[in-house]
C-alpha atoms as a PDB file:
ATOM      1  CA  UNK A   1       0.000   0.000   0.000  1.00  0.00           C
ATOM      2  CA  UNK A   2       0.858   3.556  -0.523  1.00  0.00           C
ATOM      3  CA  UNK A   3       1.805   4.513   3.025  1.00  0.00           C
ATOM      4  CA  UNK A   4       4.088   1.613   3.801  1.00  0.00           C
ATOM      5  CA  UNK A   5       6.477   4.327   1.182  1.00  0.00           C
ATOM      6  CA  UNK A   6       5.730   7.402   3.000  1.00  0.00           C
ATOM      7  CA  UNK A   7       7.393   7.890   5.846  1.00  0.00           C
ATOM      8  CA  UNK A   8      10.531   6.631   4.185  1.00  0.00           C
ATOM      9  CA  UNK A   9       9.864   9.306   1.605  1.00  0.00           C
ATOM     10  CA  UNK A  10      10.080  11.839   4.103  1.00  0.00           C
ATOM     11  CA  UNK A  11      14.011  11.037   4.338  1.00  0.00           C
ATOM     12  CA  UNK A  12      14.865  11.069   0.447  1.00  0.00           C
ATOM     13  CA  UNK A  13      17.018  12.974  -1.178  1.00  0.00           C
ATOM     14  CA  UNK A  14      19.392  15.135   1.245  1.00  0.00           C
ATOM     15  CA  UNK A  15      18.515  14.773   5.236  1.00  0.00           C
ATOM     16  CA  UNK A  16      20.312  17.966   5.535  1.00  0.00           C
ATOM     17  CA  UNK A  17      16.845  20.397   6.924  1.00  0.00           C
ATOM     18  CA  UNK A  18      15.835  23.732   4.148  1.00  0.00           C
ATOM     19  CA  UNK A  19      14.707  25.625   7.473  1.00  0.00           C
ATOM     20  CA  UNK A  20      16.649  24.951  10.750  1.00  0.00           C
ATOM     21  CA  UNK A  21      15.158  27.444  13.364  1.00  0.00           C
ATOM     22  CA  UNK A  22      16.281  27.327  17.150  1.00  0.00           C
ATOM     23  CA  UNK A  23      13.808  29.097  19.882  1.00  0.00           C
ATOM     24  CA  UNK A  24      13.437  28.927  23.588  1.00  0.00           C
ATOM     25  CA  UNK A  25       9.735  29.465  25.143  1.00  0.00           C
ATOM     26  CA  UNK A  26       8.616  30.533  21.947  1.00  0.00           C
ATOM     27  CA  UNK A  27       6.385  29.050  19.071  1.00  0.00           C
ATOM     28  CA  UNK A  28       7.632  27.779  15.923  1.00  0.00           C
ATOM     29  CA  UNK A  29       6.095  27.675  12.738  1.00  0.00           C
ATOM     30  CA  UNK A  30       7.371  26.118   9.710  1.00  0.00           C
ATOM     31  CA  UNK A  31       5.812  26.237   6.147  1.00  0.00           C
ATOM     32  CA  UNK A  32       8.520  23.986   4.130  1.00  0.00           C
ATOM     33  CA  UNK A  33      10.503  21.212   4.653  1.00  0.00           C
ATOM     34  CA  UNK A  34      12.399  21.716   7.919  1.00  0.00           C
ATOM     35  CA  UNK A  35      14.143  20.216  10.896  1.00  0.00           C
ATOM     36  CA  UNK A  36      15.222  21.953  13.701  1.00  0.00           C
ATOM     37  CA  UNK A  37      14.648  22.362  18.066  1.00  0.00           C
ATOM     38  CA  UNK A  38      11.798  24.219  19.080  1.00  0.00           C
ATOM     39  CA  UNK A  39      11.700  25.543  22.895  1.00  0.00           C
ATOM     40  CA  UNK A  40      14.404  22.277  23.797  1.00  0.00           C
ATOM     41  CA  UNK A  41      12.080  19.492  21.706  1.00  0.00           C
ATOM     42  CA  UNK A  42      13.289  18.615  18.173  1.00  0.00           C
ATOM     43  CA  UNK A  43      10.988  18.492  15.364  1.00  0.00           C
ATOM     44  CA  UNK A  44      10.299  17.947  11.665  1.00  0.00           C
ATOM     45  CA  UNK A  45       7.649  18.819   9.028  1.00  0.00           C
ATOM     46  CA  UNK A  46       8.375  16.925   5.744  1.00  0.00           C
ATOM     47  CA  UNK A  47       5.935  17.129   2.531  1.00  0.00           C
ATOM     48  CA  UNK A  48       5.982  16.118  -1.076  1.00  0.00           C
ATOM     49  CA  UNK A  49       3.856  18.403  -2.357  1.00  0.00           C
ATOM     50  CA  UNK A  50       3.378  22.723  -2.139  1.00  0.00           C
ATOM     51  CA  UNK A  51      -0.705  22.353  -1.412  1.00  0.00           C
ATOM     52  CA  UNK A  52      -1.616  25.599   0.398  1.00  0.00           C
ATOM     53  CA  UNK A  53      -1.752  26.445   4.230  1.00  0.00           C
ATOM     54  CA  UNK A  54       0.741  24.020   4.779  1.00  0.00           C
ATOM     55  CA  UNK A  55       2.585  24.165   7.936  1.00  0.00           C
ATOM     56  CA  UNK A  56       3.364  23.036  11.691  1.00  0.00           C
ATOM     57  CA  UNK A  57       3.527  24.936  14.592  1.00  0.00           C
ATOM     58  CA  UNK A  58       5.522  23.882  17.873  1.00  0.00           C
ATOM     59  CA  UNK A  59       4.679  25.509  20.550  1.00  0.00           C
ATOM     60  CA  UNK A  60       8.149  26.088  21.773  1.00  0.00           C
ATOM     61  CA  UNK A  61       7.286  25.366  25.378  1.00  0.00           C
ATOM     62  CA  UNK A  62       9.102  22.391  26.042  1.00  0.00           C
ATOM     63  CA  UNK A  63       6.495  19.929  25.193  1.00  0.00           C
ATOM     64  CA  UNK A  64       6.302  17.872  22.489  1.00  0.00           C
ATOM     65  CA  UNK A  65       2.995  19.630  21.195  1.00  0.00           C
ATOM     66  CA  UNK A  66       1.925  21.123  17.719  1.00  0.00           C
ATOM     67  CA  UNK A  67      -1.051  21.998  15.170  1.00  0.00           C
ATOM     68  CA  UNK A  68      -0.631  20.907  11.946  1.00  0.00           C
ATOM     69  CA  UNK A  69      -2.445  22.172   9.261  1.00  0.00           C
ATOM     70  CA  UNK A  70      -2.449  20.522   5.658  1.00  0.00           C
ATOM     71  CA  UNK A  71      -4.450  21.397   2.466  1.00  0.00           C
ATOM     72  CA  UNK A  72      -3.374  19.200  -0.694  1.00  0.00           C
ATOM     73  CA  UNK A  73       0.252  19.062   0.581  1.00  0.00           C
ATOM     74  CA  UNK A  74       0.653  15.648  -0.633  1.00  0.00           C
ATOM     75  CA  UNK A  75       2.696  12.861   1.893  1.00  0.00           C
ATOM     76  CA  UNK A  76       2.469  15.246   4.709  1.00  0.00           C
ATOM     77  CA  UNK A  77       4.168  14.425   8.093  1.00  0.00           C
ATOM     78  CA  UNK A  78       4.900  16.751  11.154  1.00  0.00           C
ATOM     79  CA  UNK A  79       6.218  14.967  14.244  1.00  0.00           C
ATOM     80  CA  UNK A  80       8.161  16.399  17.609  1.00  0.00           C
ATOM     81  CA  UNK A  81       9.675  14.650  20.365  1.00  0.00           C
ATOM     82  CA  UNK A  82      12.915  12.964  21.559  1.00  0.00           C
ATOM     83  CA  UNK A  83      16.064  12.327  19.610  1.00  0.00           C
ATOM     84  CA  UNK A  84      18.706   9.093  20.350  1.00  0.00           C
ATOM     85  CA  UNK A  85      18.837   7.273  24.199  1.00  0.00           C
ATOM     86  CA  UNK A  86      17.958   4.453  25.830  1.00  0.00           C
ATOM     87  CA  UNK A  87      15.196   2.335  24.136  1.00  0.00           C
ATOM     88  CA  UNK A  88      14.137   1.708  28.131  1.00  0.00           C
ATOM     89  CA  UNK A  89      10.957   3.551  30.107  1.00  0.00           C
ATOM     90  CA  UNK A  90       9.693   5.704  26.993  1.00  0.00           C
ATOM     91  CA  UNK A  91       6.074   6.749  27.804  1.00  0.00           C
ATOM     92  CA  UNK A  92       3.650   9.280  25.759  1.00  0.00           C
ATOM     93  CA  UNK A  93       1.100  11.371  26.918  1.00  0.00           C
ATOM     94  CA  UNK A  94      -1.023  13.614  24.690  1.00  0.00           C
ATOM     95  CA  UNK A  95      -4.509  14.850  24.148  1.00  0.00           C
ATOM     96  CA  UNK A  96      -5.860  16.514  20.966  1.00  0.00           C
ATOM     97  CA  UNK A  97      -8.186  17.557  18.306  1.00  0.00           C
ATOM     98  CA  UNK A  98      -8.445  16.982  15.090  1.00  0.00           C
ATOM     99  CA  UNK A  99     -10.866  17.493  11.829  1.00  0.00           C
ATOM    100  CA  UNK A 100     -11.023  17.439   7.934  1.00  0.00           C
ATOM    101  CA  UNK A 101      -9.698  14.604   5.932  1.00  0.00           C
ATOM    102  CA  UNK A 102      -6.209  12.824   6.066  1.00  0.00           C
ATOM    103  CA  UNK A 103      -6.319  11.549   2.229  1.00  0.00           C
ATOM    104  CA  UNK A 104      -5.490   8.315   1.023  1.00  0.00           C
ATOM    105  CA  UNK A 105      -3.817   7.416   4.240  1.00  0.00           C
ATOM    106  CA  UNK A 106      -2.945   9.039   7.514  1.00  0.00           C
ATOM    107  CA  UNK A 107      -1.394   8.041  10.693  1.00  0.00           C
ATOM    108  CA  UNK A 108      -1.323   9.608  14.070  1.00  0.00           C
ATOM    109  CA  UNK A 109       0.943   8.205  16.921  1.00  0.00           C
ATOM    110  CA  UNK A 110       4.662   7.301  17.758  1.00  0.00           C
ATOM    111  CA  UNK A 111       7.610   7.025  14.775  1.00  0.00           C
ATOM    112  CA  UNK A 112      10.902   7.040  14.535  1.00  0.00           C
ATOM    113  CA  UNK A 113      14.216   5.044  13.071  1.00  0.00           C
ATOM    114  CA  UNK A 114      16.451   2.942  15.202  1.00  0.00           C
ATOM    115  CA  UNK A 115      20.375   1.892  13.384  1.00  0.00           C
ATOM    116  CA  UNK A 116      22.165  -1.246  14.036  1.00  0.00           C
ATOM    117  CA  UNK A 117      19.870  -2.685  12.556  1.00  0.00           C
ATOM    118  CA  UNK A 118      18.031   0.254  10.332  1.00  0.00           C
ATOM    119  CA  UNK A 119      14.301  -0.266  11.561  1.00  0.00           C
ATOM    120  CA  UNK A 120      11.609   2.597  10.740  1.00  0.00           C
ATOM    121  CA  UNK A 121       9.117   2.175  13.342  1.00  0.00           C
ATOM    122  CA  UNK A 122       5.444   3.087  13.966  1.00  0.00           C
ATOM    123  CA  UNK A 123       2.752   2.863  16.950  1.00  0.00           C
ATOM    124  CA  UNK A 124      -0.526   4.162  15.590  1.00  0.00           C
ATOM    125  CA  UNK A 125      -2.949   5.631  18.103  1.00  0.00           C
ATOM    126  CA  UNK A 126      -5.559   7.186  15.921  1.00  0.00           C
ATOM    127  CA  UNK A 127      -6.091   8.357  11.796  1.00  0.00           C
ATOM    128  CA  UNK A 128      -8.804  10.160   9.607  1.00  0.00           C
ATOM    129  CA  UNK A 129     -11.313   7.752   7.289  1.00  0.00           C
ATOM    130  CA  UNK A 130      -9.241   5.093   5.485  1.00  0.00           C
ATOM    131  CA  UNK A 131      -6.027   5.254   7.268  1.00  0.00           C
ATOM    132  CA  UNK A 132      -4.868   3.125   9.991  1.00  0.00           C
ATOM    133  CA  UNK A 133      -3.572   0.225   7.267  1.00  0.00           C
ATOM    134  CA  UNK A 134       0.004  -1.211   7.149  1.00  0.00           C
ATOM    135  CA  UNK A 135       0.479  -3.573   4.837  1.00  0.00           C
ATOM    136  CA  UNK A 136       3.245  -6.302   5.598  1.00  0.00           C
ATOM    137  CA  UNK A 137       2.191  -9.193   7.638  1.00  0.00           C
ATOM    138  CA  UNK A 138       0.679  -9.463  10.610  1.00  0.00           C
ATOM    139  CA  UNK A 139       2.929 -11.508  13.820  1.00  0.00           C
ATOM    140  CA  UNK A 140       0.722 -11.222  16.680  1.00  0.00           C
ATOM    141  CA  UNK A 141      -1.464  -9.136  18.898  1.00  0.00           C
ATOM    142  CA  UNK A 142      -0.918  -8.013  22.669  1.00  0.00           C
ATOM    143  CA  UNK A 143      -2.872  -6.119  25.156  1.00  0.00           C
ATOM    144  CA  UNK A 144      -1.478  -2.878  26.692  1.00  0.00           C
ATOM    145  CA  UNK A 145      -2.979   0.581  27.886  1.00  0.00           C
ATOM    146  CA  UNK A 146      -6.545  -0.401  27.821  1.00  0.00           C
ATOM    147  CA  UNK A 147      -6.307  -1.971  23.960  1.00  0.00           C
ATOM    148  CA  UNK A 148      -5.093  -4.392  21.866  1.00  0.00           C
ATOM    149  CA  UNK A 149      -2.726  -3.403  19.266  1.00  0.00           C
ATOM    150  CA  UNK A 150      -1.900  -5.674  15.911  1.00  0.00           C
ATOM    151  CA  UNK A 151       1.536  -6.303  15.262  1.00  0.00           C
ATOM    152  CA  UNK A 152       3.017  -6.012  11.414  1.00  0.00           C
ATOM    153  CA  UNK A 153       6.045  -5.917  10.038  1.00  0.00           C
ATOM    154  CA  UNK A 154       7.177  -5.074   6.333  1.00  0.00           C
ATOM    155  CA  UNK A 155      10.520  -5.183   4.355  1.00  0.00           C
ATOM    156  CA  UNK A 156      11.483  -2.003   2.452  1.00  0.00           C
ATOM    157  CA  UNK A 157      13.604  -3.212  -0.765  1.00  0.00           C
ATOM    158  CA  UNK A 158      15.998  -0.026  -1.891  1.00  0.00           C
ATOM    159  CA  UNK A 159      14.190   2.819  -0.249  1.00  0.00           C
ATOM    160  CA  UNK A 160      15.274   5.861   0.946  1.00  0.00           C
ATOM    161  CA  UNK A 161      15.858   6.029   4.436  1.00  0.00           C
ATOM    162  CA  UNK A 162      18.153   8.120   7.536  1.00  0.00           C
ATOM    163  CA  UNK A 163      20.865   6.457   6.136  1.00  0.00           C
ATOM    164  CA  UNK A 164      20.296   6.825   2.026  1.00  0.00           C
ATOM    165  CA  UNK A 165      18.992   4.193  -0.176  1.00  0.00           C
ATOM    166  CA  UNK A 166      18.452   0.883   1.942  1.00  0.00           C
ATOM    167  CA  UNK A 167      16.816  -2.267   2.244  1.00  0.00           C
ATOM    168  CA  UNK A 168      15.437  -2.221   5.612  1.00  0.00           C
ATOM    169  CA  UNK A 169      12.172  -3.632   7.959  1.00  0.00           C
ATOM    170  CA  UNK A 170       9.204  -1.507   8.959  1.00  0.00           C
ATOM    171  CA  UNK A 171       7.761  -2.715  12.338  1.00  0.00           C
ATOM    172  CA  UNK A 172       3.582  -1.147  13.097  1.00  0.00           C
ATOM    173  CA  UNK A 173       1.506  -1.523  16.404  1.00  0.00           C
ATOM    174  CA  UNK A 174      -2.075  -0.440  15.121  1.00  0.00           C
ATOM    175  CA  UNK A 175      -4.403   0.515  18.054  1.00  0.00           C
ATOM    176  CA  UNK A 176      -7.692  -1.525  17.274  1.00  0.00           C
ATOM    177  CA  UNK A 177      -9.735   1.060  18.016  1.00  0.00           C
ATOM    178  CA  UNK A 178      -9.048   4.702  17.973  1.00  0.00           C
ATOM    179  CA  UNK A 179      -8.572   7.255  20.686  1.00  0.00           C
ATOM    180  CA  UNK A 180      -7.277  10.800  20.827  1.00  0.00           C
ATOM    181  CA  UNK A 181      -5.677  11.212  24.551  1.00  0.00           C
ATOM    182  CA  UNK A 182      -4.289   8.776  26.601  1.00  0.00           C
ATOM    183  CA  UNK A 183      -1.113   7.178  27.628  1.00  0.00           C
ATOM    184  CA  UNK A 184       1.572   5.000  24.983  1.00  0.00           C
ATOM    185  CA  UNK A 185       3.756   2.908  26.821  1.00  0.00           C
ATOM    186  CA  UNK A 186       6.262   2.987  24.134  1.00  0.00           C
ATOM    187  CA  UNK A 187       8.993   0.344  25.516  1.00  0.00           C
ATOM    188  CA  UNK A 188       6.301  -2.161  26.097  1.00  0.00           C
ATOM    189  CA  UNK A 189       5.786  -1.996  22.361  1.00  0.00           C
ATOM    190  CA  UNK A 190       9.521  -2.339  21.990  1.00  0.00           C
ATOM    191  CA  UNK A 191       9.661  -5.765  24.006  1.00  0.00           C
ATOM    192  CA  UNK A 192       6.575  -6.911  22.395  1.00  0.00           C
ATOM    193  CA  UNK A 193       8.449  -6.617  19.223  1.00  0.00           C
ATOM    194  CA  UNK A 194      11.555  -8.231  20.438  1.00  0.00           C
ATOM    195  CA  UNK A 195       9.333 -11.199  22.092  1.00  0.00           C
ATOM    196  CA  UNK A 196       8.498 -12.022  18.242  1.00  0.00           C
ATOM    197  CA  UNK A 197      12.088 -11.885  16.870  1.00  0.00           C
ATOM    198  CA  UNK A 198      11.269  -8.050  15.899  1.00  0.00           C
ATOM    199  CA  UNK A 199      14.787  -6.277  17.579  1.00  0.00           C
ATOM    200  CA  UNK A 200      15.560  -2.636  17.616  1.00  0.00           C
ATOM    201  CA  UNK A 201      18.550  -1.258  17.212  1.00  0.00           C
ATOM    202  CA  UNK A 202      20.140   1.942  18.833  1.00  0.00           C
ATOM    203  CA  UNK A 203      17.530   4.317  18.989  1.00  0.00           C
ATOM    204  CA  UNK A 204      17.846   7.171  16.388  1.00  0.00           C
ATOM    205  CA  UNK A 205      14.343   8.861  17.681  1.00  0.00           C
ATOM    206  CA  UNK A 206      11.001   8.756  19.315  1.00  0.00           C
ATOM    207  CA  UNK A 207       8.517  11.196  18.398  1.00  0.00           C
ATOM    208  CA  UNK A 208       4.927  11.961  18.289  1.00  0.00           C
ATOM    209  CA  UNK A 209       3.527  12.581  14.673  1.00  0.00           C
ATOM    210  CA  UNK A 210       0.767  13.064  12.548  1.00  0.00           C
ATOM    211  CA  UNK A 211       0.753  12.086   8.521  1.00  0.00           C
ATOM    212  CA  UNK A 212      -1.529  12.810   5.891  1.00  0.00           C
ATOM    213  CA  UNK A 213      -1.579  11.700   2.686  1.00  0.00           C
ATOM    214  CA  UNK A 214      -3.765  14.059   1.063  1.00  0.00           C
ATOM    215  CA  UNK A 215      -7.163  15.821   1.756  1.00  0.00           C
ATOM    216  CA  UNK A 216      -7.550  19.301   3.534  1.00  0.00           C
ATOM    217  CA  UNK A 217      -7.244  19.274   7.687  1.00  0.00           C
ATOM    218  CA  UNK A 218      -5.582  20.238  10.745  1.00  0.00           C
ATOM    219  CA  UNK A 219      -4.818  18.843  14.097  1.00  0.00           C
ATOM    220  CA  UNK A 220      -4.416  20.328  17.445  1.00  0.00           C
ATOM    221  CA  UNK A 221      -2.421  18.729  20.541  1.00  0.00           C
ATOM    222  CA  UNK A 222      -3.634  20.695  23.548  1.00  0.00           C
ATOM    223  CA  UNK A 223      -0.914  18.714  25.773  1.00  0.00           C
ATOM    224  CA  UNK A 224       1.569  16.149  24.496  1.00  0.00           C
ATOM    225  CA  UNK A 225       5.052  14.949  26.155  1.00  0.00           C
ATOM    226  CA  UNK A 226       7.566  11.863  25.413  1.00  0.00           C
END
């Protein structure tokens, strides 16, 4: 499927950020392709397309928290969080709103890359109609937070990634049903992996994100942390 590509496509070409702003207690907002640390909390906002009223705003206060705004911006993503450390006692907390359409495909939750091996990682929380679909096949099922999450994993076969063109696996939690607050105990979801043969490497980052692929919408996190 389409989205099993995208958030590899939000590394190709050069990983080197167009926009690298730096502020302390003070929002950020980004309108092109950019990477940078916002109020202590590093972020990016990656999209394919030019769409209109594109663009992410971090609030600069320490948190992880943003609104994200995307109108025909084609493989949109805008995430914020923590970069390398242990893989060891990672929790999430956020609440938000959201509304409008996510496209083809959209994904709201916890991402990031690991190296040694090269993993791209996912744990999906919540998406707009249609999303919410991995692709890859599915190794198990476990219970955590109040819900059980479905397991996938996916090869990648030449595709760009931190580290260039690579053949590399994708590993998905999918919530099984949706929420928009709560709690992610993100380690859990680490050792669930490894219990199935599914090891990380050294963690490259853990952030909280939102992707659209397509449509016109926005998203609001009132709190988030990780």
């Amino acid at each position: 499927m389409k989205f099993v590509f995208a958030f590899a496509l939000a590394f190709a070409g050069s990983f080197e950020p167009l926009v690298n702003n730096t502020a302390s207690n003070a929002e950020c907002t980004v309108t092109s392709n950019s990477q940078g640390n916002c109020g202590g909390v590093a972020y990016e906002l990656w999209m394919s397309g030019s769409g209109s009223g594109c663009s992410c705003t971090f609030k600069g206060d320490g948190s992880a928290a943003f609104n994200a705004q995307w109108n025909n911006c084609g493989d949109y993503l805008c995430r914020a969080g923590r970069g390398s450390g242990s893989t060891s006692g990672i929790t999430a907390n956020y609440a938000y709103t959201k509304q409008g359409s996510g496209g083809g495909y959209s994904f709201i939750g916890i991402y990031g890359w690991t190296t040694n091996p090269l993993i791209e990682y996912y744990i999906v929380d919540d998406w707009f109609s249609g999303g919410g679909n991995s692709g890859g096949s599915q190794k198990g099922s476990f219970t955590v937070d109040g819900a059980t999450y479905n397991i996938w994993q996916h090869t990648q076969n030449n595709q760009p990634s931190i580290q260039g063109t690579a053949t590399f696996e994708q590993f998905f939690s999918i919530r099984s049903s949706q929420r928009q607050s709560g709690t992610i105990s993100v380690s859990q979801h680490f050792d669930q992996w490894a219990s199935l043969g599914m090891r990380l490497g050294s963690l490259y980052e853990a952030k909280i994100l939102v992707e659209a692929g397509g449509g016109s919408g926005s998203i609001n996190y009132s709190s988030a942390s990780i």
